[in-house]
Protein backbone atom coordinates (compact mmCIF):
# COMPACT_ATOMS: atom_id res chain seq x y z
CA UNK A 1 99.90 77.59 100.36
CA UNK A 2 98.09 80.60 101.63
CA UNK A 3 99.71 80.59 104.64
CA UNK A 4 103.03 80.89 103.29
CA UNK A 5 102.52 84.05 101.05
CA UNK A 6 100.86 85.88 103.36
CA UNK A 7 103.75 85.32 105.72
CA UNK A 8 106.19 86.54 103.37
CA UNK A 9 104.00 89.47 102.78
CA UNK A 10 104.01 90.50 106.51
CA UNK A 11 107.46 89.53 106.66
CA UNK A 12 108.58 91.74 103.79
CA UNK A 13 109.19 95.54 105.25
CA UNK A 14 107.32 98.98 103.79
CA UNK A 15 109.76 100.78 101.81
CA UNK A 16 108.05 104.81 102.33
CA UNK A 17 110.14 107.63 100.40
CA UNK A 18 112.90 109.30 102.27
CA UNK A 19 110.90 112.23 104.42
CA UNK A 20 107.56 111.18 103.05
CA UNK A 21 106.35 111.91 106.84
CA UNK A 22 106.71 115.54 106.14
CA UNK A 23 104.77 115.85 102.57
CA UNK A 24 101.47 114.34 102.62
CA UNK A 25 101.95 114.30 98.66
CA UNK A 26 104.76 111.46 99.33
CA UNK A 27 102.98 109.41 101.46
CA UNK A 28 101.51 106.77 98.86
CA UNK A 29 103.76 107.54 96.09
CA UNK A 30 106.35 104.32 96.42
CA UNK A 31 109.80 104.18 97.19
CA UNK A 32 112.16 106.77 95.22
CA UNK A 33 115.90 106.33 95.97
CA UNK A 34 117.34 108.95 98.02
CA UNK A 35 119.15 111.49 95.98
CA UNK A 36 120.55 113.71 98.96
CA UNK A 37 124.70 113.89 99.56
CA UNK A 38 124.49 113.47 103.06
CA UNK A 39 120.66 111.62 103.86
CA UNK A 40 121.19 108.27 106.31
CA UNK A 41 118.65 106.51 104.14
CA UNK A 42 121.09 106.82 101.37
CA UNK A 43 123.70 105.83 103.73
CA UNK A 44 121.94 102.73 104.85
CA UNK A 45 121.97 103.69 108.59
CA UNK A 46 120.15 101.18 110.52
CA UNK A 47 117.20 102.84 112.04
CA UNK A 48 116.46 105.30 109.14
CA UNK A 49 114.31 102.74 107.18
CA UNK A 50 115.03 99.94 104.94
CA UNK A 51 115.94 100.49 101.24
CA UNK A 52 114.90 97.54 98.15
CA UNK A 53 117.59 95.23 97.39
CA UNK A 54 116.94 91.49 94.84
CA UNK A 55 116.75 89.51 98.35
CA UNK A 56 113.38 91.21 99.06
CA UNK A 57 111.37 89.94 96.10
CA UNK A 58 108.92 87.49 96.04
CA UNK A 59 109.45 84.18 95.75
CA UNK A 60 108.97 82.40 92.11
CA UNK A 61 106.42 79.66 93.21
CA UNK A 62 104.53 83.20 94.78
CA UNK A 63 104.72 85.63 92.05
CA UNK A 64 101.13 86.18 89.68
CA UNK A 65 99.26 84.78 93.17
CA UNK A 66 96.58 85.93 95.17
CA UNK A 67 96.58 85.28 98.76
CA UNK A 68 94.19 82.51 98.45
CA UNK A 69 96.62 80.81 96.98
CA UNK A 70 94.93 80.81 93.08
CA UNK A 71 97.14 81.70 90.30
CA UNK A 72 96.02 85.50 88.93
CA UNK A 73 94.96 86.02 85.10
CA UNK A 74 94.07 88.61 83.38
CA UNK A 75 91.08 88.26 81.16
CA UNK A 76 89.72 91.06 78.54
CA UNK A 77 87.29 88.89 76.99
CA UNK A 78 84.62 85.75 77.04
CA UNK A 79 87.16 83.61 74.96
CA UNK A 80 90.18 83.77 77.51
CA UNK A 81 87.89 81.94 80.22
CA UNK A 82 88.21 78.56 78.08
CA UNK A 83 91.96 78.53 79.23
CA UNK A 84 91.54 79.09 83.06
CA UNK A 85 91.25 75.79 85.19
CA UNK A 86 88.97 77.04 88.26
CA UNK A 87 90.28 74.71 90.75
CA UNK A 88 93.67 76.68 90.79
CA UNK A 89 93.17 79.74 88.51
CA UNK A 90 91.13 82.77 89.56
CA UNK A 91 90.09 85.58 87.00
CA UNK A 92 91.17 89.42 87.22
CA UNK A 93 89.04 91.64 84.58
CA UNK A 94 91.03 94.17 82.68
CA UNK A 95 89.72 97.38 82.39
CA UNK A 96 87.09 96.98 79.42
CA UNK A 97 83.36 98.43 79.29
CA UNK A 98 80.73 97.55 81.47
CA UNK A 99 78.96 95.90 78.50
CA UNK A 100 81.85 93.58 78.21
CA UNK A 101 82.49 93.05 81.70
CA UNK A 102 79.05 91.93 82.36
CA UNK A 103 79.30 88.95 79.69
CA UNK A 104 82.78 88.12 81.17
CA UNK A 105 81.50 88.25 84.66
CA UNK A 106 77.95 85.88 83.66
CA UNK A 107 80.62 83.48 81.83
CA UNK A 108 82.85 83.56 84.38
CA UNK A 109 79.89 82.50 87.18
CA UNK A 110 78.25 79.85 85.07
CA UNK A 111 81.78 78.30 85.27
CA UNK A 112 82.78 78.70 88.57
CA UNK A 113 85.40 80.36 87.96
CA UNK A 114 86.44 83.13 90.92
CA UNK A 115 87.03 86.91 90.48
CA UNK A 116 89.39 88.61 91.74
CA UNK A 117 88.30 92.57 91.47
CA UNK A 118 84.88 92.15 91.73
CA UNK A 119 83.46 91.95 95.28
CA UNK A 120 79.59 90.69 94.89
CA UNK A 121 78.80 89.61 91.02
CA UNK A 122 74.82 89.39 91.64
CA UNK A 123 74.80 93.11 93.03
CA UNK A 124 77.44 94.22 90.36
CA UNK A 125 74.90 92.61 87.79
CA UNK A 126 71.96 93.88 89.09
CA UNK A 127 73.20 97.44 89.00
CA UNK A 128 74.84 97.68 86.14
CA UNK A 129 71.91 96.02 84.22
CA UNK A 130 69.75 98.43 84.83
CA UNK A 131 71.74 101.56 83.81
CA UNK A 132 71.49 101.35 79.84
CA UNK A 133 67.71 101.46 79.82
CA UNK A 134 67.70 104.24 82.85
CA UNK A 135 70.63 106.25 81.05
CA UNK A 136 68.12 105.66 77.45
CA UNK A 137 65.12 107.48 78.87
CA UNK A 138 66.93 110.09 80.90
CA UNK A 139 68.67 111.37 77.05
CA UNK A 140 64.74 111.09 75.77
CA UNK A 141 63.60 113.45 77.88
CA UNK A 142 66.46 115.48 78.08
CA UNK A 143 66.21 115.67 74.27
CA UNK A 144 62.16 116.61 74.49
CA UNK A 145 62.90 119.20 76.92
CA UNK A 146 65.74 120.87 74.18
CA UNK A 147 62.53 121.25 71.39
């Protein structure tokens, strides 16, 4: 199942803004349809890039998948992780606070569940842990030095 989507990924062209090359700006931006009267991209010339048509899109059975081949869902708190079956579901955290994202991420590992958009949960823990008590103490003595 992996296999396949990442061969439609590679298989699937880059669609860069007309004349991105020349604007640094452009490079990243995503594909803007060309609004020029006489520009070859708008004219669908062969070698002057491809432009986004339906036939392009992802295939249903693909869409909401990571490349490993688990289903994608979003999670903003401890309660959504009761719905997700870890054998073919992985977890993507939405952007909440770290004080919430570290009970969703402990949940989430006592349950085996895999996530997505964080690389190494022990170090992630471990750091972010320790900031609230270092953060404390810093505004203590950053407070005594005010009087």
């Amino acid at each position: 199942m992996a296999n396949k989507i990442l061969r439609h990924r590679r298989m699937v062209p880059r669609f860069p803004r007309q004349e991105s090359h020349k604007r640094i700006r452009l490079m990243d931006k995503g594909w803007r349809h060309p609004k020029g009267r006489h520009g070859r991209v708008k004219k669908l010339h062969f070698s002057h890039g491809y432009s986004p048509k339906i036939g392009y899109g992802t295939p249903a059975a693909f869409r909401n998948m990571h490349s490993s081949g688990l289903g994608v869902v979003e999670v903003s708190n401890v309660d959504e992780l009761s719905k997700i079956n870890p054998e073919t579901q992985g977890i993507k955290i939405k952007s909440i606070g770290n004080r919430k994202k570290i009970m969703v991420i402990k949940a989430a590992v006592e349950r085996k569940i895999r996530i997505f958009n964080v690389r190494n949960t022990e170090e992630f823990l471990k750091q972010h842990e320790k900031k609230p008590k270092a953060a404390v103490q810093e505004t203590k003595t950053h407070e005594a030095k005010k009087k």
